[in-house]
Protein backbone atom coordinates (compact mmCIF):
# COMPACT_ATOMS: atom_id res chain seq x y z
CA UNK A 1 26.86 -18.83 -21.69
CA UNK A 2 24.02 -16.52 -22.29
CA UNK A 3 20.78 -17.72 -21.27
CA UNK A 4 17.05 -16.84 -22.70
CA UNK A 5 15.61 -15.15 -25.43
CA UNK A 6 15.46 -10.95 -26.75
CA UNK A 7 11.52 -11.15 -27.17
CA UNK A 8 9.31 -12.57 -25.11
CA UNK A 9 5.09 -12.50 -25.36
CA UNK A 10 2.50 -12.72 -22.35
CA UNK A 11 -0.90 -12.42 -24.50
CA UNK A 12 -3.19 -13.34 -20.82
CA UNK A 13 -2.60 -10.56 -19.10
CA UNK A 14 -5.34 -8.96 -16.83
CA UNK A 15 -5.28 -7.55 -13.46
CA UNK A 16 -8.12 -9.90 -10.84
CA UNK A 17 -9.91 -7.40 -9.10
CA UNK A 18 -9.95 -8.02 -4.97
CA UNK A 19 -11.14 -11.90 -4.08
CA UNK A 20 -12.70 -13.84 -1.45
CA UNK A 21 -12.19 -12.10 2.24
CA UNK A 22 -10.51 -9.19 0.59
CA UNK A 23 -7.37 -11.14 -0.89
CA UNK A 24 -6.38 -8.11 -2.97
CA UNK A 25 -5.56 -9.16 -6.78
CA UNK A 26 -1.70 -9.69 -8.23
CA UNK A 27 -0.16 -9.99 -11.08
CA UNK A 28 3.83 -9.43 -12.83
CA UNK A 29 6.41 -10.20 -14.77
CA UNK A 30 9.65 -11.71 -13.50
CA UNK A 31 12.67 -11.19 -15.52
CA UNK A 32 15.71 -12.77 -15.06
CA UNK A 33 19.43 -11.80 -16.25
CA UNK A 34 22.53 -13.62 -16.18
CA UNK A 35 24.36 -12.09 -18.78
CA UNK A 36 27.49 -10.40 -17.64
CA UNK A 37 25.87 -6.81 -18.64
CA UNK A 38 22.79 -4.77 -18.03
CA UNK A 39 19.29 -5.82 -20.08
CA UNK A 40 17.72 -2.78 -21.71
CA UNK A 41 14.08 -3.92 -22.17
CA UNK A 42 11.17 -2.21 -24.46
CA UNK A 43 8.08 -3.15 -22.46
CA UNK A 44 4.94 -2.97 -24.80
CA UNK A 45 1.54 -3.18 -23.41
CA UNK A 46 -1.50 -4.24 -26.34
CA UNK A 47 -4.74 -3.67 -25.37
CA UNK A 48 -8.16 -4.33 -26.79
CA UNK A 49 -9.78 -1.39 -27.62
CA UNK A 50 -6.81 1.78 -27.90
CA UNK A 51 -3.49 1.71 -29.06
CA UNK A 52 -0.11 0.21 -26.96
CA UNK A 53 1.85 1.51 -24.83
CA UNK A 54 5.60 1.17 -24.26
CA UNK A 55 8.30 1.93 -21.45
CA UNK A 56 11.82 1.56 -20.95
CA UNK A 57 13.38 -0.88 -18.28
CA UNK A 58 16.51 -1.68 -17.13
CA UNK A 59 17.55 -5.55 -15.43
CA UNK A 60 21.50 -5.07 -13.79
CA UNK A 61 23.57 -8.34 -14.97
CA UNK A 62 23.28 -11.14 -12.91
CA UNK A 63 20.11 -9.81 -11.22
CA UNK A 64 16.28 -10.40 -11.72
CA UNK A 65 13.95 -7.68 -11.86
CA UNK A 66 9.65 -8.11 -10.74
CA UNK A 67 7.79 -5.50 -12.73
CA UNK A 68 4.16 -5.44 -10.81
CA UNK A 69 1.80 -4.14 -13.09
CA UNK A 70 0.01 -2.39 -10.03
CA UNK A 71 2.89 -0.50 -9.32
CA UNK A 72 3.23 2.63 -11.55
CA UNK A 73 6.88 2.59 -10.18
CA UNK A 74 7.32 -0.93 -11.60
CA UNK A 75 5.52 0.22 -14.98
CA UNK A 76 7.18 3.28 -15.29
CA UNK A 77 3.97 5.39 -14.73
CA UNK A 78 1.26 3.69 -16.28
CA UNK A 79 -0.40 0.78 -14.18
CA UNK A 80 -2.68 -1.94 -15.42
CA UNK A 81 -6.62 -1.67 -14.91
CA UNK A 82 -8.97 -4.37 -12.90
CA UNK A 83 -10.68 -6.31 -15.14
CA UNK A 84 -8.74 -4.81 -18.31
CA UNK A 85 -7.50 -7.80 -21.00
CA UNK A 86 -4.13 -6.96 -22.50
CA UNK A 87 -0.77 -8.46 -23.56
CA UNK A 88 2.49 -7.92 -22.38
CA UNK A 89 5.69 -8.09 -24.85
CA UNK A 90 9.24 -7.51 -23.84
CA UNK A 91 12.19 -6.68 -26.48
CA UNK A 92 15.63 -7.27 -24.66
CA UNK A 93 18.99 -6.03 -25.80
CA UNK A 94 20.68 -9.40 -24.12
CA UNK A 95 18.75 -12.95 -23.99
CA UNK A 96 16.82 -12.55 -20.39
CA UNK A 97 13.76 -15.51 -18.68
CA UNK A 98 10.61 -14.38 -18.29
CA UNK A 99 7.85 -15.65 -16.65
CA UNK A 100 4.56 -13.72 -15.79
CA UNK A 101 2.51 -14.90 -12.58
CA UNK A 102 -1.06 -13.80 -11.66
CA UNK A 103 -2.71 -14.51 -8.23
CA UNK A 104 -6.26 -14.77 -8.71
CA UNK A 105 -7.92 -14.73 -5.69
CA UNK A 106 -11.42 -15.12 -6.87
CA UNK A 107 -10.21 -19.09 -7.16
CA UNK A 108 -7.83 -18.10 -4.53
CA UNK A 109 -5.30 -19.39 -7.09
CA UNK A 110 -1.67 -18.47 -7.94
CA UNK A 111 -0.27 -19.71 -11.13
CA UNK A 112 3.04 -18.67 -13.31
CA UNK A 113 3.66 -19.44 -17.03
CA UNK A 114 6.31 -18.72 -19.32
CA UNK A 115 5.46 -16.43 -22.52
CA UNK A 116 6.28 -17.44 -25.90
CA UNK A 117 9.54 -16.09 -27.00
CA UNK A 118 12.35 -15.36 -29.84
């Protein structure tokens, strides 16, 4: 049985700038697999105030995937900005979970929550 959805939709995403004692500022998307074949996933970043941008990733069946939006490696080149307000949407070619987590360390605070999805 395939679990999940194609199209899922983070609309609070933001990068925390560095917190209290220099706790450095997280956040990601988690995506989770467990079809028996590879995910091919349109990531599509909306901003505020310029137009989206989109990348191609790749989640192996049966395997989960953390795309740090620090990490141009994890964002295929393009890295979110401290402080910057945009959504996140993922289009899937096999159902996949998602879940996007933030650590905020200026309430030294880590929380997760599932996007809405199709």
């Amino acid at each position: 049985m395939d679990y999940g959805k194609k199209v899922w939709i983070f609309p609070d995403a933001e990068l925390p700038p560095e917190g209290v004692n220099c706790i450095p500022g997280h956040e990601s998307v988690i995506v989770t697999n467990v079809c028996d074949e590879e995910a091919e996933i349109r990531v599509t970043l909306i901003y505020t105030d310029k137009d989206p941008v989109s990348f191609d990733v790749k989640v192996g069946a049966k395997r989960v995937r953390c795309l740090r939006s620090n990490n141009a490696v994890d964002f295929c080149g393009h890295t979110a900005v401290e402080g910057e307000q945009y959504a996140i949407m993922l289009e899937s070619s096999v159902p996949v979970v998602a879940q996007y987590g933030r650590a905020e360390p200026r309430a030294v605070a880590f929380y997760t929550t599932p996007g809405y999805c199709e």
